[in-house]
Protein backbone atom coordinates (compact mmCIF):
# COMPACT_ATOMS: atom_id res chain seq x y z
CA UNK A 1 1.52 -8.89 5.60
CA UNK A 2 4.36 -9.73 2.45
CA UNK A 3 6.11 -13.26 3.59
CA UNK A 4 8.21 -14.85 1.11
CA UNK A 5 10.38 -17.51 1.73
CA UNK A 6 13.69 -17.63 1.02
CA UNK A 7 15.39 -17.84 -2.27
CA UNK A 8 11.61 -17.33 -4.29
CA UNK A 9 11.56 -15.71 -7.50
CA UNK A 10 9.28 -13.15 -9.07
CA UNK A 11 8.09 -9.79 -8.07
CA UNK A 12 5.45 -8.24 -6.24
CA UNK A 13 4.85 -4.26 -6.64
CA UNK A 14 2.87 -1.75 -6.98
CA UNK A 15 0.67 -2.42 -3.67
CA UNK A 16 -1.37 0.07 -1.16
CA UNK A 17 -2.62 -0.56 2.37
CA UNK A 18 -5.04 2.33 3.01
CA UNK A 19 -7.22 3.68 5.09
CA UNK A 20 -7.15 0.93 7.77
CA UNK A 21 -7.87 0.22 12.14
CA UNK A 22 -6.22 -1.83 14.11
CA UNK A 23 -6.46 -3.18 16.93
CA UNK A 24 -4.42 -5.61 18.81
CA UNK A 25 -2.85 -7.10 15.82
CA UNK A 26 -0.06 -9.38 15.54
CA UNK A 27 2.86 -8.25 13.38
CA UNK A 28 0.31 -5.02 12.11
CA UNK A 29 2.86 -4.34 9.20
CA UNK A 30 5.36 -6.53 7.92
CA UNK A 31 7.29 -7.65 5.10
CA UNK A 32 9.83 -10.80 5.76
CA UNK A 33 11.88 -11.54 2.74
CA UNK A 34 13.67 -14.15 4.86
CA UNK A 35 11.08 -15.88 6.14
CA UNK A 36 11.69 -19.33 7.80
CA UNK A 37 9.41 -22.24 8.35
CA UNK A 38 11.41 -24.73 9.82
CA UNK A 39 12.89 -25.00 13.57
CA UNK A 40 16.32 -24.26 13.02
CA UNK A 41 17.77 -21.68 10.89
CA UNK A 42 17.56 -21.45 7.20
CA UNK A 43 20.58 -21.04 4.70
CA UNK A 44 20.49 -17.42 3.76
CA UNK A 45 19.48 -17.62 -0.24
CA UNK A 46 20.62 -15.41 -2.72
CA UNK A 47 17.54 -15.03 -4.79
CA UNK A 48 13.85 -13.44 -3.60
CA UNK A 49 11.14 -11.93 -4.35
CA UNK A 50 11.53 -8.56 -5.82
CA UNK A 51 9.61 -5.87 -3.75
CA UNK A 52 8.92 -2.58 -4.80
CA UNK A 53 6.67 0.43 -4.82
CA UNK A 54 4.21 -0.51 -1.64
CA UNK A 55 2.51 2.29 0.46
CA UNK A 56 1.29 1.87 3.40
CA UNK A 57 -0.95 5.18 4.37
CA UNK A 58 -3.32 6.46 6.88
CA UNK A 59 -3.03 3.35 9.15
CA UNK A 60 -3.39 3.46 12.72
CA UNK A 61 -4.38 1.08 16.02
CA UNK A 62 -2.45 -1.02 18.49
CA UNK A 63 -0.06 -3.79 17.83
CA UNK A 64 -0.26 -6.74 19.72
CA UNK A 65 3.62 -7.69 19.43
CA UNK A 66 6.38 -5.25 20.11
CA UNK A 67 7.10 -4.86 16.63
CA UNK A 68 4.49 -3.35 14.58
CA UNK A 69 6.62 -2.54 11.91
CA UNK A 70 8.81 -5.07 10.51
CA UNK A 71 10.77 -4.87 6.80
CA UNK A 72 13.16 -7.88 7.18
CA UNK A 73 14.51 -7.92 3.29
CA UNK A 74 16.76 -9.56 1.15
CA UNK A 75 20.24 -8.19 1.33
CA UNK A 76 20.59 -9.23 -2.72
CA UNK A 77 17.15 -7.96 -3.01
CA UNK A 78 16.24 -4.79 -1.03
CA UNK A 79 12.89 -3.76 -0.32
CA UNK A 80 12.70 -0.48 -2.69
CA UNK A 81 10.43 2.54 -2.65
CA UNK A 82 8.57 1.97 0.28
CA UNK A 83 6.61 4.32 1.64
CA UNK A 84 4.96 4.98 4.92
CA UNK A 85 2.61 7.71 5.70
CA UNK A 86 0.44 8.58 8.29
CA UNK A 87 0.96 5.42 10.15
CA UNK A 88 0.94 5.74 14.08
CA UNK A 89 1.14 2.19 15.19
CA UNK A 90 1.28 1.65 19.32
CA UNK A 91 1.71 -1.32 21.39
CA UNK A 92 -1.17 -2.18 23.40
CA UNK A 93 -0.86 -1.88 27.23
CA UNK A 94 2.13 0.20 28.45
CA UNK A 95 5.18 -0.76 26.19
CA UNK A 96 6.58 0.73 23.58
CA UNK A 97 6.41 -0.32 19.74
CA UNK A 98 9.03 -0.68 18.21
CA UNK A 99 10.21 -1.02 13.77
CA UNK A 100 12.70 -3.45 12.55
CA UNK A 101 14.08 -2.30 8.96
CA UNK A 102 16.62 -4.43 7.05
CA UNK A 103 17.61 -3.85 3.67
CA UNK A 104 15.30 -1.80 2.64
CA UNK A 105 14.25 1.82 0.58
CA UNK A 106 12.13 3.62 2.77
CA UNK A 107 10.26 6.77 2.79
CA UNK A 108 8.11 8.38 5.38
CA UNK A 109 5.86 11.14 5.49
CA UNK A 110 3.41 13.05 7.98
CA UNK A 111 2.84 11.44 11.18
CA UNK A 112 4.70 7.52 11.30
CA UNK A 113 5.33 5.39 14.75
CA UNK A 114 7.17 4.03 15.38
CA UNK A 115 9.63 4.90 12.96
CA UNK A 116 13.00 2.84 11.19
């Protein structure tokens, strides 16, 4: 999980989730860009955290939220060369999962569910 608040600074890059089981996990892959700790909503910030150049490969289990995949990035910002790969991600019991992708690069290879 990549959470960065709103209007941070900095970069983060050149990360790989590999080889990894789950099993009813909440939010199972997710990077928020516009993250929000407060009740009501937060102004949308021009700056963030630059993201770039994370892999996520041979990852598989059960989600326990309907999104298992969620890349919610900075519109100022985007998300760039992301890659998922052999990722087969399902909710558990009998619902579908289901990938939110928002302003970001995004490549996928092999096997990925659910996909953007």
């Amino acid at each position: 999980m990549i959470n960065y608040e709103q209007g941070g600074s900095g970069s983060a890059s050149n990360i790989l989730f590999q080889n990894i089981e789950m099993y009813n996990v909440s939010n199972p892959i997710i990077i928020d860009q516009n993250y929000c700790d407060q009740d009501k909503p937060c102004k949308e910030q021009s700056s963030a955290v630059k993201v770039k150049d994370v892999v996520y490969k041979n990852i598989n289990g059960t989600s326990a939220s309907e999104v298992a995949i969620k890349f919610d990035c900075s519109k100022t910002h985007p998300c760039e060369e992301i890659l998922l790969q052999n990722v087969k991600l399902e909710e558990q019991g009998d619902r579908t999962a289901k990938a939110i992708c928002n302003n970001v690069k995004l490549t996928e290879k092999g096997t990925v569910f659910p996909q953007c």
